[in-house]
Protein backbone atom coordinates (compact mmCIF):
# COMPACT_ATOMS: atom_id res chain seq x y z
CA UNK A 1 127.14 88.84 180.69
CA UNK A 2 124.79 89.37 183.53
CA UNK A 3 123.15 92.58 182.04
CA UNK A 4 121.59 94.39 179.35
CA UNK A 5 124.79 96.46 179.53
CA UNK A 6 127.35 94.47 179.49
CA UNK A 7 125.84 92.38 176.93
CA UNK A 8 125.83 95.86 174.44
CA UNK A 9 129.66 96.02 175.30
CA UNK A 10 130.31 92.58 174.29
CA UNK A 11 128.50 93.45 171.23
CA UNK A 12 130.62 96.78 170.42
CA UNK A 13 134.00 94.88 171.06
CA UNK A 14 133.04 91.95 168.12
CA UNK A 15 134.69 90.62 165.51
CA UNK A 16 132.98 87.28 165.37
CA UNK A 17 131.74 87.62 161.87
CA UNK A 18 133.08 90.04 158.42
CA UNK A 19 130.62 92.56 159.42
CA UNK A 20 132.28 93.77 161.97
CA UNK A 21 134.86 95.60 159.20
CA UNK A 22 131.81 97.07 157.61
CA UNK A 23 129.70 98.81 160.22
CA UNK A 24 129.94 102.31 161.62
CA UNK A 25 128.07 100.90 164.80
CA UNK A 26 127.01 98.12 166.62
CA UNK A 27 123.31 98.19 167.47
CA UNK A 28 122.68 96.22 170.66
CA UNK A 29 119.22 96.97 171.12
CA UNK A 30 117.31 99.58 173.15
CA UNK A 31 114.25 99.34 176.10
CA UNK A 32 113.73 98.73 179.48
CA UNK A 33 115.36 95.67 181.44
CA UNK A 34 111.50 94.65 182.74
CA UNK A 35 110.03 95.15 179.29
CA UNK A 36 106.90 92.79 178.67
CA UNK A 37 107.26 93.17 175.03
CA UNK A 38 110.31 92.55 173.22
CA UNK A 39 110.17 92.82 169.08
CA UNK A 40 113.59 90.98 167.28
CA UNK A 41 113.64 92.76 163.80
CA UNK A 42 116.68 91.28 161.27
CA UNK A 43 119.39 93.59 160.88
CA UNK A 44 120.33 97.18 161.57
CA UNK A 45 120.17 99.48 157.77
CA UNK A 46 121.80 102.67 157.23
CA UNK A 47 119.97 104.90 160.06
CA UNK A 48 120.49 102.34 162.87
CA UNK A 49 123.92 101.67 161.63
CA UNK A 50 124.82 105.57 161.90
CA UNK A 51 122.81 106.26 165.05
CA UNK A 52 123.73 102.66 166.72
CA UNK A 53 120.00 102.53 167.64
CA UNK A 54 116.76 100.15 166.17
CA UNK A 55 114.62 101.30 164.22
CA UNK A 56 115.17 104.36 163.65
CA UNK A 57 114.72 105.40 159.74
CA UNK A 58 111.35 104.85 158.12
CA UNK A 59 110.44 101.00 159.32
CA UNK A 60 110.81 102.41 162.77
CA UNK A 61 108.98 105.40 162.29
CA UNK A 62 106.15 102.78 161.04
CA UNK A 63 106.69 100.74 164.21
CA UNK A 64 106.28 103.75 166.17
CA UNK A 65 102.75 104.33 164.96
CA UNK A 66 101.94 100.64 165.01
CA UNK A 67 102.80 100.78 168.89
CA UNK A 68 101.20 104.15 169.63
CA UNK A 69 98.25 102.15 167.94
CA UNK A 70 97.99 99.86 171.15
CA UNK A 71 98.84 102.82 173.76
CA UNK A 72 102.32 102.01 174.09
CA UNK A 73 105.99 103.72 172.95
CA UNK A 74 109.15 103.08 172.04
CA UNK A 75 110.18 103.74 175.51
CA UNK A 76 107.95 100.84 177.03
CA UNK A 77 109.55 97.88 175.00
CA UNK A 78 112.80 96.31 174.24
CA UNK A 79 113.64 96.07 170.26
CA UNK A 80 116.35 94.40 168.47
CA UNK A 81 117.45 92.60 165.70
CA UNK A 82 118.67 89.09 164.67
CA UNK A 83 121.96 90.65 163.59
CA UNK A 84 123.41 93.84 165.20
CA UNK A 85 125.60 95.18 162.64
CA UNK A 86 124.71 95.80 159.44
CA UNK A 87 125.02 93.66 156.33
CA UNK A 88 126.39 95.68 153.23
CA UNK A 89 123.70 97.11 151.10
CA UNK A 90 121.32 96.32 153.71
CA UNK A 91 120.92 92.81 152.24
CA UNK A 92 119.44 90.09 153.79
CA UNK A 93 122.03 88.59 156.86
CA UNK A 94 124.10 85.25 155.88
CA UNK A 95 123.42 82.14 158.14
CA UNK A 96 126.93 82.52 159.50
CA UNK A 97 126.33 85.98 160.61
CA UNK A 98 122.72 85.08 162.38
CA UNK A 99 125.15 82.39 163.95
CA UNK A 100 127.69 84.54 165.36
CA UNK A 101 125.17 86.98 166.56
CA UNK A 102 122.84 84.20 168.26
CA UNK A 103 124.79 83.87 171.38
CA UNK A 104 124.10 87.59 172.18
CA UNK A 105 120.40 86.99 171.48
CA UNK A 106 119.99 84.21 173.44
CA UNK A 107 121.53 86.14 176.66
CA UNK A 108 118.97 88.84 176.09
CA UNK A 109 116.34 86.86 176.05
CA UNK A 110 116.99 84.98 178.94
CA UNK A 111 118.02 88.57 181.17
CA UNK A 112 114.32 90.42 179.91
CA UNK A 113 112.17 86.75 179.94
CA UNK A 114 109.67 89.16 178.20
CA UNK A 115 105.87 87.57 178.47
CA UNK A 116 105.70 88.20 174.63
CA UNK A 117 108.33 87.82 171.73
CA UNK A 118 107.29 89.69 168.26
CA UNK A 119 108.88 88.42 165.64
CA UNK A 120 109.56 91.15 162.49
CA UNK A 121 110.40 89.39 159.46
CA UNK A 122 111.17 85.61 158.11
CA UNK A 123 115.04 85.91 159.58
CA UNK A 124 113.67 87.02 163.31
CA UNK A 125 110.40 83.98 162.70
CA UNK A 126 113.21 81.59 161.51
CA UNK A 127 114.99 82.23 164.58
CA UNK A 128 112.17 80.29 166.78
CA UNK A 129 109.59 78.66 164.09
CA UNK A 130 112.50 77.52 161.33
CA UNK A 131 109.80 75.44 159.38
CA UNK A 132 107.16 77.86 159.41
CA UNK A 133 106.39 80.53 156.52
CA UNK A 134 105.32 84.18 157.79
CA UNK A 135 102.49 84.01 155.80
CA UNK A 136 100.72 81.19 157.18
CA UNK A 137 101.62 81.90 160.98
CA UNK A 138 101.63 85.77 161.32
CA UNK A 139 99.27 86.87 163.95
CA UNK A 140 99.11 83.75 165.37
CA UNK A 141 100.67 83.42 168.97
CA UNK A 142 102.85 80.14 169.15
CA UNK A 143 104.51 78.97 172.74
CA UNK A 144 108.36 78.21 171.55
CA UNK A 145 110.50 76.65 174.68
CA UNK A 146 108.05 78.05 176.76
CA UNK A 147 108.07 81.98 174.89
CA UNK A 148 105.14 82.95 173.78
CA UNK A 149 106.00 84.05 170.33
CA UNK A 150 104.12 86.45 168.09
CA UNK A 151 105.24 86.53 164.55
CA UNK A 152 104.49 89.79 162.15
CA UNK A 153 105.59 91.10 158.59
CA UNK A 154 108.53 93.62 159.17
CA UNK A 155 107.28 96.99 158.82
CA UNK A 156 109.21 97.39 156.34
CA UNK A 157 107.64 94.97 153.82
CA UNK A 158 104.43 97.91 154.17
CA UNK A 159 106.54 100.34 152.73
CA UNK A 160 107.78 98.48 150.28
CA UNK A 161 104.08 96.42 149.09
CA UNK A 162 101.44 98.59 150.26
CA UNK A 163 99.21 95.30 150.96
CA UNK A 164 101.03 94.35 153.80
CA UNK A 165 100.02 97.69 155.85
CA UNK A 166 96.43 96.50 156.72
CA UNK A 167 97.67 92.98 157.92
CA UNK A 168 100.66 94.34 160.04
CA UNK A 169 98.10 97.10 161.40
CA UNK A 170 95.38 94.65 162.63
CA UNK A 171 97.98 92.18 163.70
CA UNK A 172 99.41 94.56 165.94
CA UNK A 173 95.95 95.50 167.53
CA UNK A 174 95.72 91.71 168.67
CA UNK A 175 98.80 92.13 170.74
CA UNK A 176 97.41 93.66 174.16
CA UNK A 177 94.46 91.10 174.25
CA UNK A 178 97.07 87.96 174.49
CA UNK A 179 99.61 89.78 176.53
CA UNK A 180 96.79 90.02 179.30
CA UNK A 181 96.46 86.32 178.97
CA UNK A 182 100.33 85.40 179.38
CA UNK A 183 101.47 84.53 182.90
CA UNK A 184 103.89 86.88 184.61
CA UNK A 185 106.23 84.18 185.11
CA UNK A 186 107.44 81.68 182.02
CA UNK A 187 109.11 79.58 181.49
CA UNK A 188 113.16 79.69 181.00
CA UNK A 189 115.11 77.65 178.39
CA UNK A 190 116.45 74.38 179.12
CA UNK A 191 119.98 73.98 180.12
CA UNK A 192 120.54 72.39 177.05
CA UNK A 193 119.37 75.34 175.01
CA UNK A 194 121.79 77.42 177.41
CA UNK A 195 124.76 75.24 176.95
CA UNK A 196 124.43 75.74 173.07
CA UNK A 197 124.56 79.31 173.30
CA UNK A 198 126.85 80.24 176.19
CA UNK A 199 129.42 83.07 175.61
């Protein structure tokens, strides 16, 4: 899998977990292949799993803003999600399906090496900081096997608990001022980390 592409048809052609009985369509993820920014949201819900694109129904519409907030579009960043089908209901994905999915992840990470990872959500934050809560580390910039990681609420939670807008807004706005500040060039996973998550 030695591009974003092929990578999306791997995805389409899965059956490594139930979900693939359920969904209408995969959802891969969408951006540039030299994309500075990448944002991992959980799962695809009933917009993204019609259109086979992230972040697309409300959450995205929210994400939209929050980007256009920093001078930036949809167009100018890579977004994805944990899990690329979605779970029934739009429930929260099972540990087995974030397992079967992680492989994929993993391979996009390492093709975009994006200078800054934004976490939406406990399931993406889990994914890199598994003993960390989002309330006590969002807006904070960690370095995670040499990523620079930026964790956030989900939009999402906003329009569901109106208290979360203000937070997600301003922690957003502190996004451009560390991405100067990251070099060009990080650091890739070890081999180790690789070997765990080959296809």
């Amino acid at each position: 899998m030695n591009t974003l592409q092929e990578i999306a048809q791997r995805i389409a052609a899965c059956t490594d977990c139930p979900l693939s009985k359920s969904r209408n369509r995969v959802v891969p993820g969408d951006g540039p292949d030299d994309a500075d920014l990448m944002f991992i949201g959980e799962a695809p819900g009933y917009y993204e799993d019609q259109q086979g694109q992230p972040f697309v129904g409300p959450a995205g519409r929210f994400l939209e803003q929050l980007l256009a907030s920093i001078g930036l579009d949809r167009s100018q960043v890579f977004i994805t999600n944990v899990v690329k089908c979605r779970p029934p209901g739009n429930r929260d994905p099972l540990p087995n399906e974030i397992g079967a999915c992680s492989k994929y992840l993993t391979r996009q990470l390492e093709l975009l090496n994006p200078k800054v990872v934004v976490t939406l959500g406990r399931h993406s934050l889990g994914r890199f900081l598994p003993d960390k809560t989002i309330s006590r580390v969002h807006g904070k910039p960690h370095v995670v096997e040499g990523r620079t990681i930026f964790p956030m609420y989900h939009p999402a939670a906003a329009l569901h608990q109106q208290r979360y807008r203000q937070t997600i807004i301003e922690d957003m706005r502190a996004i451009p001022d560390f991405l100067r500040e990251v070099p060009e060039t990080q650091e890739s996973p070890s081999p180790q980390d690789r070997q765990l998550h080959m296809f």
